[in-house]
Protein backbone atom coordinates (compact mmCIF):
# COMPACT_ATOMS: atom_id res chain seq x y z
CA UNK A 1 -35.61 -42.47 76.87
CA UNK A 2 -31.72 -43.41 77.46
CA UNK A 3 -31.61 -45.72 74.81
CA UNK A 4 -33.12 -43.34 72.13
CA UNK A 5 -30.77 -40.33 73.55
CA UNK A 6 -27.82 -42.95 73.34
CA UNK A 7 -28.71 -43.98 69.91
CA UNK A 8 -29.02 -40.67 68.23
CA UNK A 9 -25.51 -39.90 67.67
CA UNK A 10 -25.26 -43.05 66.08
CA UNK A 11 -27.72 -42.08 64.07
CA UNK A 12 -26.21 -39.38 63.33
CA UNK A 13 -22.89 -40.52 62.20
CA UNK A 14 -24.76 -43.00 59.89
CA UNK A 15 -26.94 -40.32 57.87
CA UNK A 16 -23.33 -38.24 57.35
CA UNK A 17 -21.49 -41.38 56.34
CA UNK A 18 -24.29 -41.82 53.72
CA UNK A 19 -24.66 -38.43 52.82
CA UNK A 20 -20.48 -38.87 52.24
CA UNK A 21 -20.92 -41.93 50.50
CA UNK A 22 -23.66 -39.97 47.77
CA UNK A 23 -21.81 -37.40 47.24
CA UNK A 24 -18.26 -39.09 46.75
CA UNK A 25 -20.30 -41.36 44.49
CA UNK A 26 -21.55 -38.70 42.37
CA UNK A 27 -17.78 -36.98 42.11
CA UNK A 28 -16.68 -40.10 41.04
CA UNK A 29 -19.81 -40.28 38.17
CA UNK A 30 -18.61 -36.92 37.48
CA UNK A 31 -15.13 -38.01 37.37
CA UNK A 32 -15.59 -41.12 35.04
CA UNK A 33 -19.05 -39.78 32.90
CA UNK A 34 -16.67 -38.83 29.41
CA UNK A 35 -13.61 -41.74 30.03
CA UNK A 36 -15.92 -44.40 31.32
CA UNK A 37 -19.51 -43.99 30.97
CA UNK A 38 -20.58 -47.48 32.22
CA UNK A 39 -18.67 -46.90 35.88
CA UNK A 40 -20.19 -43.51 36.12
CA UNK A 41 -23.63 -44.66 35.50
CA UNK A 42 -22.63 -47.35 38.57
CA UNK A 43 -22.40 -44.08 40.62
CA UNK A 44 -25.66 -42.49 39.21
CA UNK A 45 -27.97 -44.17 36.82
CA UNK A 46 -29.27 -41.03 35.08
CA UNK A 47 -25.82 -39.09 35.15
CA UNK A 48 -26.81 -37.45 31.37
CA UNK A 49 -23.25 -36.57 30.44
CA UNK A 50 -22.04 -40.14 30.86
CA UNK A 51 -25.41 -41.44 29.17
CA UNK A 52 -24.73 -39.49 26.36
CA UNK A 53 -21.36 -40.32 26.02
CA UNK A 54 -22.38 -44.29 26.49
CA UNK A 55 -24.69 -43.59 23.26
CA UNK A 56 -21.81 -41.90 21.45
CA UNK A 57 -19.68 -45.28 21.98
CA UNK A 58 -22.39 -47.31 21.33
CA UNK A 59 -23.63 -46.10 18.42
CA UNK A 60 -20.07 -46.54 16.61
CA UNK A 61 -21.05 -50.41 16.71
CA UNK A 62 -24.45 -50.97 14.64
CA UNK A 63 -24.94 -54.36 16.51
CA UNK A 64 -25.31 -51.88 19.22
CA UNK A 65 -28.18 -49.45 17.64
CA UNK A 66 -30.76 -50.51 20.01
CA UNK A 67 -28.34 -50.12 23.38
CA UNK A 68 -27.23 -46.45 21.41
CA UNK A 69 -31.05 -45.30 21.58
CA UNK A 70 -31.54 -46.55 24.94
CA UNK A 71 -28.81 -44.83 26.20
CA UNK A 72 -29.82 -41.60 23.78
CA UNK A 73 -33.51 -41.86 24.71
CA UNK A 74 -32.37 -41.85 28.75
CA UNK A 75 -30.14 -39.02 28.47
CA UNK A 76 -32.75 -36.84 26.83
CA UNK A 77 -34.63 -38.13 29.99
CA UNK A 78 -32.12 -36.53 32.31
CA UNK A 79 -31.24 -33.40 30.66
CA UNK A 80 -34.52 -32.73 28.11
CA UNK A 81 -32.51 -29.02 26.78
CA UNK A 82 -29.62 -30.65 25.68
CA UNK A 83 -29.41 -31.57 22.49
CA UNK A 84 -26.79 -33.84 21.52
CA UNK A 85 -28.77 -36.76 22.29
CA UNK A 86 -30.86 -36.34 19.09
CA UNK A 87 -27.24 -35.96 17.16
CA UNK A 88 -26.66 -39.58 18.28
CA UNK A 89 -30.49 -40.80 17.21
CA UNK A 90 -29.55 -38.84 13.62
CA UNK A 91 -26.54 -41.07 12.92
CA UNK A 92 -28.50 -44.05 13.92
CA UNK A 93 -31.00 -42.98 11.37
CA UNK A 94 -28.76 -41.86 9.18
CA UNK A 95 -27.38 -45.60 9.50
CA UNK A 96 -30.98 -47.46 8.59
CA UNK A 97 -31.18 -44.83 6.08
CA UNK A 98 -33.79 -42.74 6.79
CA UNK A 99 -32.22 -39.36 5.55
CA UNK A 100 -35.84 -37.30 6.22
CA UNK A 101 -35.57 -38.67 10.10
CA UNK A 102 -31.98 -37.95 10.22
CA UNK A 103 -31.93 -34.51 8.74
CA UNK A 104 -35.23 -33.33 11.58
CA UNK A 105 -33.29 -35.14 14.14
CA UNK A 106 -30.14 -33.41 13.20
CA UNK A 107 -31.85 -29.85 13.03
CA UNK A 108 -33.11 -30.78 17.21
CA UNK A 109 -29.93 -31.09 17.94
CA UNK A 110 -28.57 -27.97 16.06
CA UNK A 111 -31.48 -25.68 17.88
CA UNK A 112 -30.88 -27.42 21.35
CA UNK A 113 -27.04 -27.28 21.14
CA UNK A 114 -25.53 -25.17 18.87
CA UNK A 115 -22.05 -25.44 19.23
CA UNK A 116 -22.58 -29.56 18.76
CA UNK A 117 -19.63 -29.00 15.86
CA UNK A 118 -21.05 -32.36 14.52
CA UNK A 119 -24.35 -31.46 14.23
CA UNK A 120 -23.84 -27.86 12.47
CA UNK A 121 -21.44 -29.66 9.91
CA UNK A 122 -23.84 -32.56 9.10
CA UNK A 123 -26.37 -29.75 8.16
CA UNK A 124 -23.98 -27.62 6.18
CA UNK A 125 -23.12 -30.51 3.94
CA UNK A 126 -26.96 -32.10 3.67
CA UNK A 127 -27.59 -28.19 2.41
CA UNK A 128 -25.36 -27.97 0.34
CA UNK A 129 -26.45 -31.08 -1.55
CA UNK A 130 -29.81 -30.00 -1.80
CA UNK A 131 -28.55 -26.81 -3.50
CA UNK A 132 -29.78 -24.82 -0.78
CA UNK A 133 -26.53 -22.67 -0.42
CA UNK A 134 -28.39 -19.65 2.21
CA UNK A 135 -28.73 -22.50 4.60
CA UNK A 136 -25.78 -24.38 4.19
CA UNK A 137 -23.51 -20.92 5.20
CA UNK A 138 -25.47 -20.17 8.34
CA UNK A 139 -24.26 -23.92 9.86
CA UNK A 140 -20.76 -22.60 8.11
CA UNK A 141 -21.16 -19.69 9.69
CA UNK A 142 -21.82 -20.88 13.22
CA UNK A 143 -18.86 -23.58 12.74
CA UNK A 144 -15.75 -20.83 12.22
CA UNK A 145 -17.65 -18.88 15.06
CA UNK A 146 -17.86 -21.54 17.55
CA UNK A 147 -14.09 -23.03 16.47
CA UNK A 148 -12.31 -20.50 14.47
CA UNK A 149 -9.63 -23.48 14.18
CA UNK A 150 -12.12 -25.40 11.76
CA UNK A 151 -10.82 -22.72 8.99
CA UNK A 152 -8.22 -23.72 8.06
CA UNK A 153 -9.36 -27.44 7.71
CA UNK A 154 -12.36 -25.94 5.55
CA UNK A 155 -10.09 -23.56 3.29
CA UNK A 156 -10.98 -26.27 0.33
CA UNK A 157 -14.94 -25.82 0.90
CA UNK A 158 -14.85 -22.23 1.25
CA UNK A 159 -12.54 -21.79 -1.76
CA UNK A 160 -14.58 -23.92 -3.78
CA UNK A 161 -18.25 -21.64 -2.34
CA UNK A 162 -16.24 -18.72 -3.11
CA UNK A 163 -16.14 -19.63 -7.16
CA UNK A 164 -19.57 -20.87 -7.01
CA UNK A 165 -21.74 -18.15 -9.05
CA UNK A 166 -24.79 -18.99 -6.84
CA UNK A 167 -23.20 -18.79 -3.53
CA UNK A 168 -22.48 -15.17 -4.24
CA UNK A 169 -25.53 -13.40 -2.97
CA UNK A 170 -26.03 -15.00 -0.23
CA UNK A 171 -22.26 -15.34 0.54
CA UNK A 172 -21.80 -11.68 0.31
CA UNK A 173 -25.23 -11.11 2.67
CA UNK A 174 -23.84 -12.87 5.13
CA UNK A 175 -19.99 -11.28 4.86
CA UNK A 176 -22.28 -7.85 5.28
CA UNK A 177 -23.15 -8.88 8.75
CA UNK A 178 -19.01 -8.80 9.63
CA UNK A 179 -18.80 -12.49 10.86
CA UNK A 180 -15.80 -12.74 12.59
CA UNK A 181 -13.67 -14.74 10.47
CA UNK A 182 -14.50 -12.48 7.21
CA UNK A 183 -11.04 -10.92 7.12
CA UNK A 184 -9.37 -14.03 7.07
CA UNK A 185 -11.90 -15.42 4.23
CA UNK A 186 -11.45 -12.51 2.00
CA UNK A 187 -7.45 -13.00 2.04
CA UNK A 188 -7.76 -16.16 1.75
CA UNK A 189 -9.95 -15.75 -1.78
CA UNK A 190 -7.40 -13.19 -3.02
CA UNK A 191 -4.69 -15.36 -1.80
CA UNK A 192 -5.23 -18.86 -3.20
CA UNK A 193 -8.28 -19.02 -5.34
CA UNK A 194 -7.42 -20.55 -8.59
CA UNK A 195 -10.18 -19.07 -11.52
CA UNK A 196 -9.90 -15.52 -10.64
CA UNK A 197 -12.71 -14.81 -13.02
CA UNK A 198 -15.07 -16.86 -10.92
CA UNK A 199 -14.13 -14.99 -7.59
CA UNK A 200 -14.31 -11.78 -9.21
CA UNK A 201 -18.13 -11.19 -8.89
CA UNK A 202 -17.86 -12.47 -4.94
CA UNK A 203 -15.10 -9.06 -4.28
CA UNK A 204 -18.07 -6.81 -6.73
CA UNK A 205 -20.91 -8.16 -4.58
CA UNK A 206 -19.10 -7.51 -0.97
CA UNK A 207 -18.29 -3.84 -2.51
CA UNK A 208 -22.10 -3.32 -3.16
CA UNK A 209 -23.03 -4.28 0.18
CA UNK A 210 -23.38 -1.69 2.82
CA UNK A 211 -19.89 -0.92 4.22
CA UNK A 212 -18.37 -2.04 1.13
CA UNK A 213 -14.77 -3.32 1.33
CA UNK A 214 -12.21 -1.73 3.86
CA UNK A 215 -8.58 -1.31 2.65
CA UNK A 216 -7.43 -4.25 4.48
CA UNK A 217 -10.16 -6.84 2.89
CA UNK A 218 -9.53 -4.63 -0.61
CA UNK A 219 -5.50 -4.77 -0.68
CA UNK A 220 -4.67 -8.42 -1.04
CA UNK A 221 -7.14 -9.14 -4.04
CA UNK A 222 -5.81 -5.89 -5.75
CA UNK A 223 -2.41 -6.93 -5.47
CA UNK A 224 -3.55 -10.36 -6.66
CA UNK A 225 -5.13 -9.07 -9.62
CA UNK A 226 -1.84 -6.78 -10.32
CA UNK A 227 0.65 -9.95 -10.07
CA UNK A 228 -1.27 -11.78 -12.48
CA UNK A 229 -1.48 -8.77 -14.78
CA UNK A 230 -4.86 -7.81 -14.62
CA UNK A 231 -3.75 -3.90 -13.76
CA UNK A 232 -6.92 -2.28 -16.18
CA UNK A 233 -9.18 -4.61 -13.56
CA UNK A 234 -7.79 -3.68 -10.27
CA UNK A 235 -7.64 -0.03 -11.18
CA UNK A 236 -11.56 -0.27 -12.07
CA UNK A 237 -12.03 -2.04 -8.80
CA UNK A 238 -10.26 -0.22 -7.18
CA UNK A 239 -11.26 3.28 -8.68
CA UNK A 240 -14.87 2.26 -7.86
CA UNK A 241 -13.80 2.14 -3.85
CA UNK A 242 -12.69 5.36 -3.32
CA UNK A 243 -14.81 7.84 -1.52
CA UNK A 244 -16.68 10.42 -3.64
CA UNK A 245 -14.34 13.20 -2.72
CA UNK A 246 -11.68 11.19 -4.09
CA UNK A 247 -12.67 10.83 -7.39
CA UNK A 248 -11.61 13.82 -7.99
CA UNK A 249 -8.17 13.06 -7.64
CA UNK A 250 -8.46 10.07 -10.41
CA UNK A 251 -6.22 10.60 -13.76
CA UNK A 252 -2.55 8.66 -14.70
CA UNK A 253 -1.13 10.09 -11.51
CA UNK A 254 -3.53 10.14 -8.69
CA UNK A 255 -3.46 12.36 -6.04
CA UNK A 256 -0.20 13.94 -7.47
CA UNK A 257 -0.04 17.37 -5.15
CA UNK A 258 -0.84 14.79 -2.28
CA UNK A 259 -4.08 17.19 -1.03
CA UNK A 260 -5.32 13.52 0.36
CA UNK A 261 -3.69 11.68 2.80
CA UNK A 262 -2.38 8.55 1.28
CA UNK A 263 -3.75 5.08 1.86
CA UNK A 264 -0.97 2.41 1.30
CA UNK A 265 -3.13 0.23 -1.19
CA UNK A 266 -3.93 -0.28 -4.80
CA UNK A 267 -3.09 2.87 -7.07
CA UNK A 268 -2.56 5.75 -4.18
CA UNK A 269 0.56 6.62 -2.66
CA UNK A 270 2.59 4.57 -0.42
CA UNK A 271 5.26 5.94 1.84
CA UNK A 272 7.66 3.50 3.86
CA UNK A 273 9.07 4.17 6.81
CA UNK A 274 13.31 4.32 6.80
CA UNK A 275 15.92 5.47 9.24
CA UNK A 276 17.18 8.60 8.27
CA UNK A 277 14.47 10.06 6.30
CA UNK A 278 10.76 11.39 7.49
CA UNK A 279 8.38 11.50 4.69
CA UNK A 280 5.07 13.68 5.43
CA UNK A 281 2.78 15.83 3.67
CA UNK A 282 3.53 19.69 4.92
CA UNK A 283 1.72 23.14 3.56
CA UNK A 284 4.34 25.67 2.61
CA UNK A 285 5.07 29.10 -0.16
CA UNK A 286 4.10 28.00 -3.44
CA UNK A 287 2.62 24.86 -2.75
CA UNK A 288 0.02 24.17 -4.84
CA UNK A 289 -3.39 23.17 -3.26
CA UNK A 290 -2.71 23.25 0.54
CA UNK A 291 -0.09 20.08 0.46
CA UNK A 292 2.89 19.16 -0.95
CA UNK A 293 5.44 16.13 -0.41
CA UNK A 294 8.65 17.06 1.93
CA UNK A 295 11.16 14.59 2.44
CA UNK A 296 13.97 15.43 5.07
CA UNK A 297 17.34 14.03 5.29
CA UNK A 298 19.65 13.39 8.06
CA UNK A 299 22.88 13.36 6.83
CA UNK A 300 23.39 9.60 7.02
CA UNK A 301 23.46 7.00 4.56
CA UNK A 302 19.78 5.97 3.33
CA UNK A 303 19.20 3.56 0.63
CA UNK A 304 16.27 5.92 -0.65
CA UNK A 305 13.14 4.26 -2.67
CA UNK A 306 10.50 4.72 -0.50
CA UNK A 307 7.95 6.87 -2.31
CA UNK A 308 6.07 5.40 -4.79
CA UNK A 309 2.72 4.83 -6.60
CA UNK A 310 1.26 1.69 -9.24
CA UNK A 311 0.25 3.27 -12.68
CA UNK A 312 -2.11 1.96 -15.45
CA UNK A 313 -0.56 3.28 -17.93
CA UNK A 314 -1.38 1.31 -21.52
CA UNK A 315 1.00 1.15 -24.15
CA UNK A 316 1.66 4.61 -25.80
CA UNK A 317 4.00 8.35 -25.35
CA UNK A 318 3.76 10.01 -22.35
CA UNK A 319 4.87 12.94 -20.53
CA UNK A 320 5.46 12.88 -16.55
CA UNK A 321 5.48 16.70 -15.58
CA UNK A 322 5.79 17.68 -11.96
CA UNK A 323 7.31 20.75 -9.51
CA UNK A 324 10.75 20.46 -7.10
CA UNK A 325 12.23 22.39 -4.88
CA UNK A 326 15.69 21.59 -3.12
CA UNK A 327 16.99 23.14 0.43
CA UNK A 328 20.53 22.28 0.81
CA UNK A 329 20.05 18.87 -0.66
CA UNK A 330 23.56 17.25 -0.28
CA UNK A 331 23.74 14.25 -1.79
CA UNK A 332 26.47 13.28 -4.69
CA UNK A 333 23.75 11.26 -6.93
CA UNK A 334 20.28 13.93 -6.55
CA UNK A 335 16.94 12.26 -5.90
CA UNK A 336 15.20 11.77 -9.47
CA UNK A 337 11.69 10.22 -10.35
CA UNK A 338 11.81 6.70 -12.13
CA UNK A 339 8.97 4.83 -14.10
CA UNK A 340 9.40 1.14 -14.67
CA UNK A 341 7.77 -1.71 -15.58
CA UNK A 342 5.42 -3.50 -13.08
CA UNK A 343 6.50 -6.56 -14.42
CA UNK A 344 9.95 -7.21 -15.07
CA UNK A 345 11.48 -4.19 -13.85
CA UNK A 346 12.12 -2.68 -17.44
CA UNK A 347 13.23 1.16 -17.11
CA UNK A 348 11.18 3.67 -18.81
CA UNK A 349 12.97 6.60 -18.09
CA UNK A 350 14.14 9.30 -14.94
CA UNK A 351 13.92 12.72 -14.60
CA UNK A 352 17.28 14.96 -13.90
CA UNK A 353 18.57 14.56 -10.20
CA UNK A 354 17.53 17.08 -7.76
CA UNK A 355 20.03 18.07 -5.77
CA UNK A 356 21.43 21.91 -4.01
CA UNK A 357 19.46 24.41 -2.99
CA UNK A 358 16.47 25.31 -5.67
CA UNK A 359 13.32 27.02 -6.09
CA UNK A 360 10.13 25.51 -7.31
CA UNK A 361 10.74 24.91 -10.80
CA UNK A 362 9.28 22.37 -13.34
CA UNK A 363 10.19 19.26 -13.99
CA UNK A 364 9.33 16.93 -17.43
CA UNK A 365 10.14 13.40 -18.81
CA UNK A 366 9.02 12.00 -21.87
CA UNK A 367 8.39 7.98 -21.72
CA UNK A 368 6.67 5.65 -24.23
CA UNK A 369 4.89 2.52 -22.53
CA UNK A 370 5.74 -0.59 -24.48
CA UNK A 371 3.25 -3.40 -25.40
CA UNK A 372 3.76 -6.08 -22.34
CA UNK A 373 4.31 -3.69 -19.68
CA UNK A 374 1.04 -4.02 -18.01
CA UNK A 375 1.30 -1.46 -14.69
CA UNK A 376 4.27 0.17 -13.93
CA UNK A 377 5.42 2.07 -10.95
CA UNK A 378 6.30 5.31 -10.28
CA UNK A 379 9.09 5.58 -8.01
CA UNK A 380 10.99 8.30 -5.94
CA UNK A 381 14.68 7.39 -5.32
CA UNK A 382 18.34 8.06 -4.64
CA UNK A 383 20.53 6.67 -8.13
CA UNK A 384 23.07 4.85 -5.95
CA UNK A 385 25.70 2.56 -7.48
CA UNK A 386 27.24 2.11 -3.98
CA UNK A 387 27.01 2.47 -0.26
CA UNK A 388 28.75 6.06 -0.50
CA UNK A 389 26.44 7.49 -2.98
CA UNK A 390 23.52 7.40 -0.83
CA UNK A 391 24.66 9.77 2.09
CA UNK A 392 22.22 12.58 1.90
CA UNK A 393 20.97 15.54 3.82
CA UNK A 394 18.89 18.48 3.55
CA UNK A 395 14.83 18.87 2.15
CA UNK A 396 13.41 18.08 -1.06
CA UNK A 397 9.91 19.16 -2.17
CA UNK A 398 7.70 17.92 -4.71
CA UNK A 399 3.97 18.51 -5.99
CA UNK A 400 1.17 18.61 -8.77
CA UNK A 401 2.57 15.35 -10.10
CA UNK A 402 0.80 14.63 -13.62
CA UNK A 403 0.76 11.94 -16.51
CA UNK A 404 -0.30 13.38 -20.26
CA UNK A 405 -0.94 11.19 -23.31
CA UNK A 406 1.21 12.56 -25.90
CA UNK A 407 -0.12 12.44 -29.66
């Protein structure tokens, strides 16, 4: 009875050493499974992470298919719900060239694992080959999900789907859903697409989706469309965004006594901000409507040309007709109204300075539009030659802007 009481401690003492020896054997499997797969198997046989990476190295040699499978084949063994393993027996059909085998064992892995980056991208491209473009973008899509840093490595592919007439349906479907990285996609279309006529019907099928296009997604591709001269187009595009209520405002000047608030995009206002001048939309006596444009000065020195709007006017007489109003407006130059070419610059005319203190009164300018002077802006501004000129203080009101054809 001694000797058994005696020995037990020993005992003991050898069940923790062992017990010390597994488990610093399995943190060093762990340790070694992704840099050295073949000493972390020493350490545990059926450690899956360094079986699978075994098959990964393995299979890069093909006098080493039939180790790659083995290795492949055991690590499915150990871990049965992951499924990179079958991405490493679809490259090693893929190698004997059995596509069929490659593209089911491909889709295992894809099901089992999908954020295996190899796996989704193997499927995208085998998709897209087969013409089978609805498939192809839900791998894409799970790709810029799973590693929104593969965009800008696939800005080729998904300029080239965005000109691709069939792609468009089921491109636009998917942008419906608001993917993550749709923002991006759109800008980059309107930024760097090449055939704009190709792209076009991608922006019309995203506007017909539900949700349509939201100012941000909308801007760049009208401003696209404006710098290559295609004003009539982005008018109509954008003309077909606006909110019902809207519509009413459409004609040469939209929105001219400012009822709406302004959204900084395509053919509607757009006020920028500037030190020493706060421009807002405030009710007042005669105002027409319930809003007009106020614009108060501080006395300082502002380089003024902050209120403006992009016209589609085409070539032909017009007549810009609007009301002013001036309280104590000190300023040596006036503000005055100025319509130029989009393109170029070219001056069309400018309406008398406003300037003093004046009631509402009206306001005209006869212009003619010349052939080649596709868009033009409207612009509010201070005349300034030099620094001095553009001290200014005091309130200036405008409203019920308008643009007539003359005969």
């Amino acid at each position: 009875m001694k000797s058994v009481k005696a020995a037990w401690p020993w005992l003991a003492l050898a069940l923790l050493a062992f017990a010390a020896w597994r488990v610093g054997g399995l943190a060093l499997a762990d340790h070694f499974a992704e840099t050295d797969p073949e000493r972390a198997l020493f350490w545990r046989a059926d450690h899956p992470v360094a079986l699978l990476r075994a098959a990964e190295l393995a299979a890069e040699e093909p006098l080493r298919a039939e180790e790659a499978k083995d290795y492949a084949e055991r690590a499915l063994a150990a871990d049965p719900l992951d499924g990179r393993p079958y991405r490493v027996l679809a490259e090693l059909a893929l190698a004997s060239g059995d596509e069929a085998q490659a593209a089911a064992l491909f889709g295992f892995a894809a099901r089992r694992s999908p954020r295996d980056l190899p796996s989704q991208a193997w499927l995208m491209q085998h998709h897209l080959r087969n013409e089978r473009p609805a498939e192809a973008l839900a791998h894409l899509d799970i790709l810029l999900r799973v590693s929104p840093d593969f965009f800008t490595q696939a800005e080729p592919l998904l300029l080239a789907l965005s000109a691709a007439g069939p792609v468009h349906q089921p491109l636009s479907e998917l942008l419906a859903r608001q993917p993550p990285w749709r923002l991006r996609f759109l800008r980059l279309v309107a930024g760097k697409a090449t055939d704009l006529d190709a792209v076009a019907p991608l922006f019309q099928a995203v506007r017909q989706t539900e949700g349509g296009l939201a100012p941000l997604e909308l801007g760049p591709w009208l401003d696209r469309l404006v710098r290559e001269g295609r004003v009539g187009q982005a008018y109509l595009l954008w003309a077909a965004n606006l909110p019902a209520e809207r519509q009413t405002s459409l004609g040469n000047v939209f929105n001219g006594g400012f009822e709406f608030e302004p959204e900084p995009l395509g053919f509607d206002w757009r006020f920028s901000r500037v030190p020493g001048a706060r421009i807002g939309r405030l009710s007042g006596e005669e105002v027409g409507g319930r809003m007009a444009l106020r614009i108060a000065f501080e006395d300082r020195r502002v380089p003024f040309s902050h209120v403006r709007q992009m016209l589609a006017l085409p070539p032909g007489r017009y007549q810009l007709s609007l009301r002013a109003k001036g309280e104590r407006l000190r300023t040596e130059r006036g503000l005055v109204w100025q319509i130029s070419c989009a393109t170029g610059g070219r001056g069309l005319g400018q309406t008398p300075p406003l300037t003093g203190h004046r009631p509402w009164h009206a306001v005209q300018l006869d212009f003619e539009v010349p052939e080649g002077c596709e868009g033009q802006w409207l612009l509010l501004r201070i005349p300034a030659r030099i620094e001095a000129e553009q001290l200014i203080g005091g309130q200036a009101w405008f409203d019920d802007l308008k643009i007539t054809r003359k005969p």
